[in-house]
Protein backbone atom coordinates (compact mmCIF):
# COMPACT_ATOMS: atom_id res chain seq x y z
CA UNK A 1 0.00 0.00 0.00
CA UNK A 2 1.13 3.46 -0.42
CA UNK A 3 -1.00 5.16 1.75
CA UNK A 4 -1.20 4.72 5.69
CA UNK A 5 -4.06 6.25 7.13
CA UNK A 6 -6.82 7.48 9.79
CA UNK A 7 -9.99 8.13 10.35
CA UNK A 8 -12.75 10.05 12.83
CA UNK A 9 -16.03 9.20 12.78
CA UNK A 10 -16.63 5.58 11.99
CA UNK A 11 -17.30 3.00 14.52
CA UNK A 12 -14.11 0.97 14.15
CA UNK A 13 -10.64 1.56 16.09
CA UNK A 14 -8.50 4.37 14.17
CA UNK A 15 -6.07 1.76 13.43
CA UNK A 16 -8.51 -0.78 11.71
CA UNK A 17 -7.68 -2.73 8.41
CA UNK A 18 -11.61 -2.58 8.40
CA UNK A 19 -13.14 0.05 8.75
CA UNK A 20 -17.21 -0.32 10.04
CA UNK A 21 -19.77 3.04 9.83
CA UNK A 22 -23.00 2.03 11.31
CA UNK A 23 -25.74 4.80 10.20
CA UNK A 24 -28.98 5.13 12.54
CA UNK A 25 -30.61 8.40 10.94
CA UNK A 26 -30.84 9.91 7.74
CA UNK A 27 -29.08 12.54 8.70
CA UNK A 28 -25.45 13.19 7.22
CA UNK A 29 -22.71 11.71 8.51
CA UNK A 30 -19.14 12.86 8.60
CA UNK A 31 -16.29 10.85 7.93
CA UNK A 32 -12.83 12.54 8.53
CA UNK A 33 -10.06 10.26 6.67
CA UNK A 34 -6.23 11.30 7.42
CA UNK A 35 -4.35 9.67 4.20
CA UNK A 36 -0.04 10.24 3.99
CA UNK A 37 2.20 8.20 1.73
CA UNK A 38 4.58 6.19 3.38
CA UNK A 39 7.96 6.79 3.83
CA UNK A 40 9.59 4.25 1.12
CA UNK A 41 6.67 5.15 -1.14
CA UNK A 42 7.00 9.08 -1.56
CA UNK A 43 8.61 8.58 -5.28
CA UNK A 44 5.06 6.48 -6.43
CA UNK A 45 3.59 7.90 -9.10
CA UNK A 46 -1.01 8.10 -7.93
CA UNK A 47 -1.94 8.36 -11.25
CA UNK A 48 0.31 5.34 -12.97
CA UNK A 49 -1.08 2.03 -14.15
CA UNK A 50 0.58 -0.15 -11.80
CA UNK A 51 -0.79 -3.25 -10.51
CA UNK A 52 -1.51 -1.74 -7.03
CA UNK A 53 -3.62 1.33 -8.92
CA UNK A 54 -6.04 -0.44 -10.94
CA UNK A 55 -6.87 -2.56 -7.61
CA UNK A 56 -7.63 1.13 -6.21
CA UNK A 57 -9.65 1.64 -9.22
CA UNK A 58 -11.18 -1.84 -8.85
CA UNK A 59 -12.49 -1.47 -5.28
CA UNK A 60 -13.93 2.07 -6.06
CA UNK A 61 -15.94 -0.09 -8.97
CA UNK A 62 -17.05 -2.36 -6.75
CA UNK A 63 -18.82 -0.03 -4.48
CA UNK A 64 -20.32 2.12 -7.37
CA UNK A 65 -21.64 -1.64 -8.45
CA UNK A 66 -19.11 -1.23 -11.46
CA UNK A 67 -16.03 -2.40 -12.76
CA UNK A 68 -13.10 -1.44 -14.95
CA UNK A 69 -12.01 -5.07 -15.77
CA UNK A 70 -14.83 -6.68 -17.59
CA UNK A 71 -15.32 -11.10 -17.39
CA UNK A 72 -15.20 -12.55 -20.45
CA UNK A 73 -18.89 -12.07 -21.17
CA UNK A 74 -18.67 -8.37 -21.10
CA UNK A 75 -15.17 -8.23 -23.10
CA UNK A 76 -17.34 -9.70 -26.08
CA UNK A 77 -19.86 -6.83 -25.78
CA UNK A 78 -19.56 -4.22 -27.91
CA UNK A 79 -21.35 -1.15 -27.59
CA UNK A 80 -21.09 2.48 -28.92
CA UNK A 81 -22.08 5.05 -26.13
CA UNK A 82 -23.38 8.05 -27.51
CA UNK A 83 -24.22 10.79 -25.04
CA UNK A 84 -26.40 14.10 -25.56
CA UNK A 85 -28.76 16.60 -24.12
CA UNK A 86 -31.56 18.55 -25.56
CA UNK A 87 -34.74 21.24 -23.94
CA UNK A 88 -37.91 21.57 -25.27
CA UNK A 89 -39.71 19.99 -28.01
CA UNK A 90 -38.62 21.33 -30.45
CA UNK A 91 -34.78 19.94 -29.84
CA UNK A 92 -36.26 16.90 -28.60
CA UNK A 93 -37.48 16.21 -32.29
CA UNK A 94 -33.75 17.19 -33.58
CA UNK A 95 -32.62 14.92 -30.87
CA UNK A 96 -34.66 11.50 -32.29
CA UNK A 97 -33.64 12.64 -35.46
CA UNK A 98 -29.97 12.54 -34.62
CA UNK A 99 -30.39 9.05 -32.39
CA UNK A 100 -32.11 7.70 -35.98
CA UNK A 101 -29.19 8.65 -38.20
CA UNK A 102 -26.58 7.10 -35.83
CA UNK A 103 -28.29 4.11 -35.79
CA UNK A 104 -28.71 4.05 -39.20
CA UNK A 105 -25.21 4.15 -39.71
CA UNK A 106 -23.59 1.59 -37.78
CA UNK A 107 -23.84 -2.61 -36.86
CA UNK A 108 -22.59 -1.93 -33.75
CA UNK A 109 -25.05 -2.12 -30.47
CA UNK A 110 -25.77 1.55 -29.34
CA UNK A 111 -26.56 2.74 -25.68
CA UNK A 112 -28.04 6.29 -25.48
CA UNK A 113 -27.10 8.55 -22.51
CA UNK A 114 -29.37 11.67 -21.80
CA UNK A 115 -29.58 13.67 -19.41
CA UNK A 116 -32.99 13.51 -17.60
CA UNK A 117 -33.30 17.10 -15.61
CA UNK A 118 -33.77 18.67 -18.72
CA UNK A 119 -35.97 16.27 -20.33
CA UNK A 120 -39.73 16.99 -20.96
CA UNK A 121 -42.46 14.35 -19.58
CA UNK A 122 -43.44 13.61 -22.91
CA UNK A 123 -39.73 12.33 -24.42
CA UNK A 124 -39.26 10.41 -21.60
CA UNK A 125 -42.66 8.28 -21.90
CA UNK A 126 -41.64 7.88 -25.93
CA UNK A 127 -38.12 6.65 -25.42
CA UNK A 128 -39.16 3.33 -24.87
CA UNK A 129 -41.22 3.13 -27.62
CA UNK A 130 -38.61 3.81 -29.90
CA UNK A 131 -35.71 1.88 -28.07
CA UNK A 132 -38.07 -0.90 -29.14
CA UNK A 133 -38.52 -0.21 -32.64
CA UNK A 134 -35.09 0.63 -33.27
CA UNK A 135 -33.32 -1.29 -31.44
CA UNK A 136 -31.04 0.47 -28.96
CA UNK A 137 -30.25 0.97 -24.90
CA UNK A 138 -30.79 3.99 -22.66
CA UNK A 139 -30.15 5.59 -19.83
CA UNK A 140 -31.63 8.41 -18.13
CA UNK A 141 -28.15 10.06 -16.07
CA UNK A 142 -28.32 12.63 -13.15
CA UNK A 143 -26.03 14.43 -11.27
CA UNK A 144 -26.54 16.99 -8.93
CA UNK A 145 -24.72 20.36 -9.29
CA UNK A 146 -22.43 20.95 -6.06
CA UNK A 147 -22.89 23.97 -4.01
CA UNK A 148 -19.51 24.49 -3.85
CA UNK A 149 -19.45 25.64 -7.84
CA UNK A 150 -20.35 28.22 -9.49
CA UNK A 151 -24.14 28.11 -9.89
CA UNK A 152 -25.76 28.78 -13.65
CA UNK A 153 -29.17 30.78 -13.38
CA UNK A 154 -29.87 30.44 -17.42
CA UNK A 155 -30.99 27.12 -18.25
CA UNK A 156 -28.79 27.06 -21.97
CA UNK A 157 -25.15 28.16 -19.56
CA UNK A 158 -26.77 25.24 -17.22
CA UNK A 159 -26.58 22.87 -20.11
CA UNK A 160 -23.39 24.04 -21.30
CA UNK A 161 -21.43 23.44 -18.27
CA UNK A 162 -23.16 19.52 -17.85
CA UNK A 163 -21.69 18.96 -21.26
CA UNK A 164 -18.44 19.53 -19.91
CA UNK A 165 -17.85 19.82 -16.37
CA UNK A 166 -19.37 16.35 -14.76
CA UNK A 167 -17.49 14.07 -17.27
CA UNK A 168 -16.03 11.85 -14.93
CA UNK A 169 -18.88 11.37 -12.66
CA UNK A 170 -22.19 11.11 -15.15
CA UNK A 171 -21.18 7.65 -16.41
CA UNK A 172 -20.19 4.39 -15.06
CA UNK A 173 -16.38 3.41 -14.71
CA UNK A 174 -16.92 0.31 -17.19
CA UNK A 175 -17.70 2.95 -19.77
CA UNK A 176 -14.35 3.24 -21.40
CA UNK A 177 -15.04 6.11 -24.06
CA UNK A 178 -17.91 7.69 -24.71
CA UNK A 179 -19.09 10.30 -27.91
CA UNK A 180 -21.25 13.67 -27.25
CA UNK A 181 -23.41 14.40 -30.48
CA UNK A 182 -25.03 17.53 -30.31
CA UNK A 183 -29.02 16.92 -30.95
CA UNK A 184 -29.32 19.39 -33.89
CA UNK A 185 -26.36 16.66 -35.79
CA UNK A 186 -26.66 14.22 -38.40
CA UNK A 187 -24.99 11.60 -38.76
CA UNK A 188 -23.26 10.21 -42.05
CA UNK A 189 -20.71 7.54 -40.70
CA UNK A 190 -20.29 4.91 -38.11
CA UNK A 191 -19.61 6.46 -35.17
CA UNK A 192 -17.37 2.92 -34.37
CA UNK A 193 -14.44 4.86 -36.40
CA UNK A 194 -14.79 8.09 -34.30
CA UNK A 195 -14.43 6.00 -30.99
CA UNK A 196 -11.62 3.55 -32.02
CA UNK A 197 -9.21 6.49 -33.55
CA UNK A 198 -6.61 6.77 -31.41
CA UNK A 199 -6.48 10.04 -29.16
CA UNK A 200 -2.30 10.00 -28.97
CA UNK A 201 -2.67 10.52 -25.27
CA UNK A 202 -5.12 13.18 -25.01
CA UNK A 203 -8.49 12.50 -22.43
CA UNK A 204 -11.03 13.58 -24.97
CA UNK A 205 -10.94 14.27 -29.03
CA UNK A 206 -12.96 18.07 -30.51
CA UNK A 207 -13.02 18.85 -34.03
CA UNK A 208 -11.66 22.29 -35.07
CA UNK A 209 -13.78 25.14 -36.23
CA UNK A 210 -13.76 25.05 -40.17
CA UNK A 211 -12.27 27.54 -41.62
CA UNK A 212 -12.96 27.15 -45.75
CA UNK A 213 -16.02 28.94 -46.07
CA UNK A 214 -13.86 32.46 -46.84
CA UNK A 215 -17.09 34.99 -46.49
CA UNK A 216 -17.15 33.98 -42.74
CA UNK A 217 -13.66 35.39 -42.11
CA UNK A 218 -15.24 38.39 -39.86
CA UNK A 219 -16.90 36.10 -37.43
CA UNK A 220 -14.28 33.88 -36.63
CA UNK A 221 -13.85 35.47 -32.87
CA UNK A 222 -10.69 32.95 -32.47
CA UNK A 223 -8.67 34.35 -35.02
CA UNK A 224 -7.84 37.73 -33.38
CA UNK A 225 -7.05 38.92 -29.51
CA UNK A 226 -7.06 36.39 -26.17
CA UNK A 227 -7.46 33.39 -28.12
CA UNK A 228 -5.34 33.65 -31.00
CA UNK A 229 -2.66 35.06 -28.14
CA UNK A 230 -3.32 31.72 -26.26
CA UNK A 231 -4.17 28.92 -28.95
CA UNK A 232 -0.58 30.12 -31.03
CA UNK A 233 -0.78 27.51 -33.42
CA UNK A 234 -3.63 25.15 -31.73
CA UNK A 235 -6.81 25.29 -33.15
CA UNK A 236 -10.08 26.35 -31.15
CA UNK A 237 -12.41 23.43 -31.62
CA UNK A 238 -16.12 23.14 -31.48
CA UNK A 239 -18.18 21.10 -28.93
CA UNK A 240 -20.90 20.23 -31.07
CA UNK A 241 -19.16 16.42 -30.98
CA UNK A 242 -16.06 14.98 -29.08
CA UNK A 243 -14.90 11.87 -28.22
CA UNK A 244 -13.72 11.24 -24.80
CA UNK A 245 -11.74 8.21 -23.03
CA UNK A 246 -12.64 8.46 -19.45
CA UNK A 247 -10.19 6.21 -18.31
CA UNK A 248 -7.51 8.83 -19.05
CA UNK A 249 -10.16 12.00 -18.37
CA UNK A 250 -10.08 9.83 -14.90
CA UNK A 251 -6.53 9.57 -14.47
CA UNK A 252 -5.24 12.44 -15.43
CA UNK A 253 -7.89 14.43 -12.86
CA UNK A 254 -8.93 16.37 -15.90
CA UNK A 255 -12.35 17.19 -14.25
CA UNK A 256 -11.28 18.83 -11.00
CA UNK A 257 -8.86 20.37 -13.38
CA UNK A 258 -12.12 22.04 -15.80
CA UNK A 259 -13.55 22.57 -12.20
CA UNK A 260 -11.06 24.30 -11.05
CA UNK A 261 -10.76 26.59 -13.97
CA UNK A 262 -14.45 27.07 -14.35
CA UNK A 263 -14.87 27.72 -10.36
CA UNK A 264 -12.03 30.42 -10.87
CA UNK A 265 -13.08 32.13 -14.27
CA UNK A 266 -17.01 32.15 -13.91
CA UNK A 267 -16.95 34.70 -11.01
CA UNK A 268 -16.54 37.15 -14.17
CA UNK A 269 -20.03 37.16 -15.75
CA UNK A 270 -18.00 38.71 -19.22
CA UNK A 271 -15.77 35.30 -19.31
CA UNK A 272 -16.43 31.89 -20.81
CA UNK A 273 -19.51 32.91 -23.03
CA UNK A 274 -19.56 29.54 -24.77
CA UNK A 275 -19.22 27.51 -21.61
CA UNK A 276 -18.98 24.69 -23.01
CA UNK A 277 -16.32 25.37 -25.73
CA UNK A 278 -14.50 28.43 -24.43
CA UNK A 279 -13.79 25.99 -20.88
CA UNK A 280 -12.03 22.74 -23.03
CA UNK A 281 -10.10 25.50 -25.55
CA UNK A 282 -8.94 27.52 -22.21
CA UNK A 283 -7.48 24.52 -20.98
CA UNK A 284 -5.56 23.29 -23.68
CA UNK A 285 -2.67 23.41 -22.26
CA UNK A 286 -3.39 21.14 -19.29
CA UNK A 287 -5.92 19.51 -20.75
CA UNK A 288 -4.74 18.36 -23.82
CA UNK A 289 -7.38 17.98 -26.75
CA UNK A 290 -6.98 15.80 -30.10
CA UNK A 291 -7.85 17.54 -32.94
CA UNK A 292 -10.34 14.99 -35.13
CA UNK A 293 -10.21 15.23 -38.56
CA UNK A 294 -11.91 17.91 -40.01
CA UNK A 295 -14.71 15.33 -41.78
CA UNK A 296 -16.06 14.36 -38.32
CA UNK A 297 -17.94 17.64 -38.22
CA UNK A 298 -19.64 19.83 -40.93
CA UNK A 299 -21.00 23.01 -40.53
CA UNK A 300 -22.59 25.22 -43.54
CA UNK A 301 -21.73 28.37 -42.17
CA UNK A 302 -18.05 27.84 -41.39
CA UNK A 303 -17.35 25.00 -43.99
CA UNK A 304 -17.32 25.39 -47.82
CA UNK A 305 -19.54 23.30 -49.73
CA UNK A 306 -16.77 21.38 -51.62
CA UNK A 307 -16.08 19.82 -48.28
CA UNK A 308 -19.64 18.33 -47.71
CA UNK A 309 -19.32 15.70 -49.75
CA UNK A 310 -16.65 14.31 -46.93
CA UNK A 311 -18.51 14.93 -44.11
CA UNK A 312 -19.39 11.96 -41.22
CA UNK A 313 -21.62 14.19 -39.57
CA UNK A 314 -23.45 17.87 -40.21
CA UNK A 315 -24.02 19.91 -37.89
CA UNK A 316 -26.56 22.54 -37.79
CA UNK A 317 -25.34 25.88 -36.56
CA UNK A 318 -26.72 29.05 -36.64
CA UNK A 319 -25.71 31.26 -39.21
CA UNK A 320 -24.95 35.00 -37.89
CA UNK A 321 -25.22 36.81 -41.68
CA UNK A 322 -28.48 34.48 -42.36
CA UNK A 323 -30.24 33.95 -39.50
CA UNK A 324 -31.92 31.05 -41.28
CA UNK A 325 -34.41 29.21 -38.79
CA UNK A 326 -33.03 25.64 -37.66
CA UNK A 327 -36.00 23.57 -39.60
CA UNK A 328 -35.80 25.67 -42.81
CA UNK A 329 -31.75 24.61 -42.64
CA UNK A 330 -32.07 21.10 -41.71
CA UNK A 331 -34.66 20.33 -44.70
CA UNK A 332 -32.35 22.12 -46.91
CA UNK A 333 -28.86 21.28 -45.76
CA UNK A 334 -29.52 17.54 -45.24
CA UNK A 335 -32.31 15.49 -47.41
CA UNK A 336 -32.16 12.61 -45.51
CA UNK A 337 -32.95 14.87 -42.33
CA UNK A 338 -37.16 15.27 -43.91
CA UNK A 339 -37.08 11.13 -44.39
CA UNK A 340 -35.64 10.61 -40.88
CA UNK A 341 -38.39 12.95 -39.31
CA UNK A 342 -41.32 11.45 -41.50
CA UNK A 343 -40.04 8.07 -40.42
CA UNK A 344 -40.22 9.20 -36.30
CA UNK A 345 -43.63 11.09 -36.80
CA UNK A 346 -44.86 7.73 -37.94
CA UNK A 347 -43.97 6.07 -35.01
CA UNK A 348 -44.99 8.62 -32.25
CA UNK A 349 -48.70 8.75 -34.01
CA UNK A 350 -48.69 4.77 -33.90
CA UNK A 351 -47.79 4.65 -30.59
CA UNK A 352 -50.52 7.24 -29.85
CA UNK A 353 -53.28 5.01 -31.91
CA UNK A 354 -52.13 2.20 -29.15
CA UNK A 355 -52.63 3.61 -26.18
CA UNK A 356 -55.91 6.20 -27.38
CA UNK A 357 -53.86 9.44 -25.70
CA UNK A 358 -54.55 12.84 -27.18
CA UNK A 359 -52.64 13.55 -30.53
CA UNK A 360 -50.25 16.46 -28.96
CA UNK A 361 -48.99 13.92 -26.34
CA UNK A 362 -48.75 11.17 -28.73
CA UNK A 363 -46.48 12.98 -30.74
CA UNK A 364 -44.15 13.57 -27.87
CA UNK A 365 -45.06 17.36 -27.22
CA UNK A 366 -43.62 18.61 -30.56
CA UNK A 367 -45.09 21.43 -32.57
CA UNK A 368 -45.04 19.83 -35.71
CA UNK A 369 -44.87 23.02 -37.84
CA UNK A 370 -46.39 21.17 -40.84
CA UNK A 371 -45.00 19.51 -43.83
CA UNK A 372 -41.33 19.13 -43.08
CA UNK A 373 -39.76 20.05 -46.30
CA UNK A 374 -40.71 23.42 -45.95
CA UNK A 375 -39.81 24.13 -42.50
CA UNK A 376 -42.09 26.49 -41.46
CA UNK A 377 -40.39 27.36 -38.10
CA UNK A 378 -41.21 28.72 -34.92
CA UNK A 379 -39.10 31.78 -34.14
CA UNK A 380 -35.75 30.66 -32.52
CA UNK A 381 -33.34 32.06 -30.17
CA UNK A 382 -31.21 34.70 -31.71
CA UNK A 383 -28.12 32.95 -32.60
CA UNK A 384 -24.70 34.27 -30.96
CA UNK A 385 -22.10 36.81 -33.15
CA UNK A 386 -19.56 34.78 -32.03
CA UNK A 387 -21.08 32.07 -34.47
CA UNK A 388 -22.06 29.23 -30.94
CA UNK A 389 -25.30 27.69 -31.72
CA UNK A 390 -27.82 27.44 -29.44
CA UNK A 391 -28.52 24.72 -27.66
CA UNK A 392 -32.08 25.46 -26.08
């Protein structure tokens, strides 16, 4: 062991190999543990694969009811987790339409992570539905924000900083990696590729901004001032999708590290704007990131159109010189996007036939601004001049 130790509270001598804590109220109880390395031990490096540290890792498993050395059975399981977030019904419907082109892309089994605060009634009574019909796991994840951080009062900054600051304690330890796709994404590829390519060390993978599309020059906030000072020659990459391996994210501490930096800068209400993004690119150099290839994410109004013809994914920002609604864009950016939709709205009026529910609830909750293909849109959030969609 490298660690001697002590502890106050329990109900065991402070010198126990065992230690015993016998609660009698639901009230809290305090546990004071007094860790030091030992003498011939002060040299160990905590965060190293050694034997002795993935038995630490192994008995922390076992008491989350995890485990970060799978038997046999679960070595031959192969599953692609895929984790998002979306409020309101109208991202909700972007959301199924993004779970439907992933699935539609790829042999491999898929689990679906989502975070439930911020999901409406009506979503959560359809996702079973279509896990059914499409064949695919879910989970519903939750964590409470500490009150020790930094608290959001807007609901989209709320959803931001879930995205990137709880990481390492949303998911179970015997999820290796695990891929955010925005809702408002569609996707073109296997998503298999995007979680075997190898991160070269790095805890998580972001795809830079694109920078083709030449009429956007003006907008491209990265280019000029604090971040071009601190990128130098790194890129500033989006957080519309990234790849992460929590194992490293986990051993490196990168989450009290974006903690740390978030608990520090947030006191400003002028810094990170994009939350999410400005966070990960602030940190690059403690937190490394691997820049993906630029294929993994397409955007029309940073991208050329040359380049669409490569792209895995699209991704449906907001356009600051347009100002195009999202559903007019999606029906004209993506054609499969109008089938995909068609193909859900199917399903959510079956499964209201079945169970005789009014038609608005059947459907989920969404608006269903009539026909599809020509997006007639409810008015959206004005989107940000630093070009960030919105995520609400």
């Amino acid at each position: 062991m490298t660690f001697s130790s002590r502890h106050d509270g329990t109900d065991s001598p402070d010198d126990a190999g065992d230690v015993v804590v016998t609660l009698n109220s639901f009230q809290s109880k305090i546990i004071k543990v007094r860790v030091q390395k030992k003498a011939d031990k002060m040299n160990e490096d905590l965060l190293s694969e050694s034997v002795e540290s993935r038995g630490l890792w192994d008995s922390i498993a076992s008491i989350t009811g995890g485990s970060t050395r799978p038997n046999d059975a679960e070595k031959k399981e192969d599953v692609l987790n895929i984790f998002s977030v979306a409020s309101g019904h109208l991202y909700e419907r972007f959301l199924r339409i993004m779970m439907l082109s992933v699935l539609r892309h790829t042999k491999t089994p898929v689990k679906f992570w989502f975070l439930k605060n911020f999901l409406s009634p009506s979503f959560k009574e359809s996702i079973p539905h279509l896990a059914e019909e499409y064949g695919f796991q879910y989970e519903l994840v939750h964590y409470k924000w500490p009150r020790w951080l930094h608290q959001q009062t807007e609901k989209q900054r709320l959803i931001w900083g879930y995205k990137i600051l709880f990481l390492d304690v949303l998911f179970p330890l015997a999820v290796d990696k695990i891929i955010f796709v925005d809702a408002d994404q569609i996707v073109r590829a296997d998503l298999k590729e995007l979680r075997d390519l190898p991160l070269d060390g790095a805890p998580y993978g972001y795809t830079p901004f694109c920078e083709s599309r030449r009429e956007m020059d003006g907008y491209r906030f990265w280019k000029s001032g604090y971040w071009a000072s601190h990128l130098g020659h790194r890129k500033y990459h989006i957080s519309a999708l990234y790849v992460v391996d929590l194992k490293k994210f986990r051993k490196i501490a990168a989450g009290d590290r974006l903690r740390g930096q978030y608990q520090a800068l947030s006191q400003d209400p002028n810094s990170l704007s994009n939350l999410d993004q400005d966070l990960p690119n602030n940190m690059i150099h403690q937190v490394a990131i691997k820049s993906l290839p630029q294929e993994w994410l397409w955007c029309e109004t940073w991208c050329d159109d040359a380049s669409k013809g490569n792209a895995k994914t699209i991704d449906l920002c907001n356009n600051p010189r347009t100002k195009e609604p999202k559903l007019t864009a999606a029906a004209r950016i993506v054609p499969e996007w109008v089938e995909y939709d068609n193909d859900i709205k199917r399903l959510l009026r079956r499964i209201q036939d079945g169970r005789g529910g009014d038609e608005a609830e059947g459907r989920g909750g969404d608006e269903d601004e009539g026909p599809t293909p020509t997006a007639t849109a409810t008015p959206e959030p004005e989107p940000q001049p630093e070009g960030k969609k919105d995520e609400l």
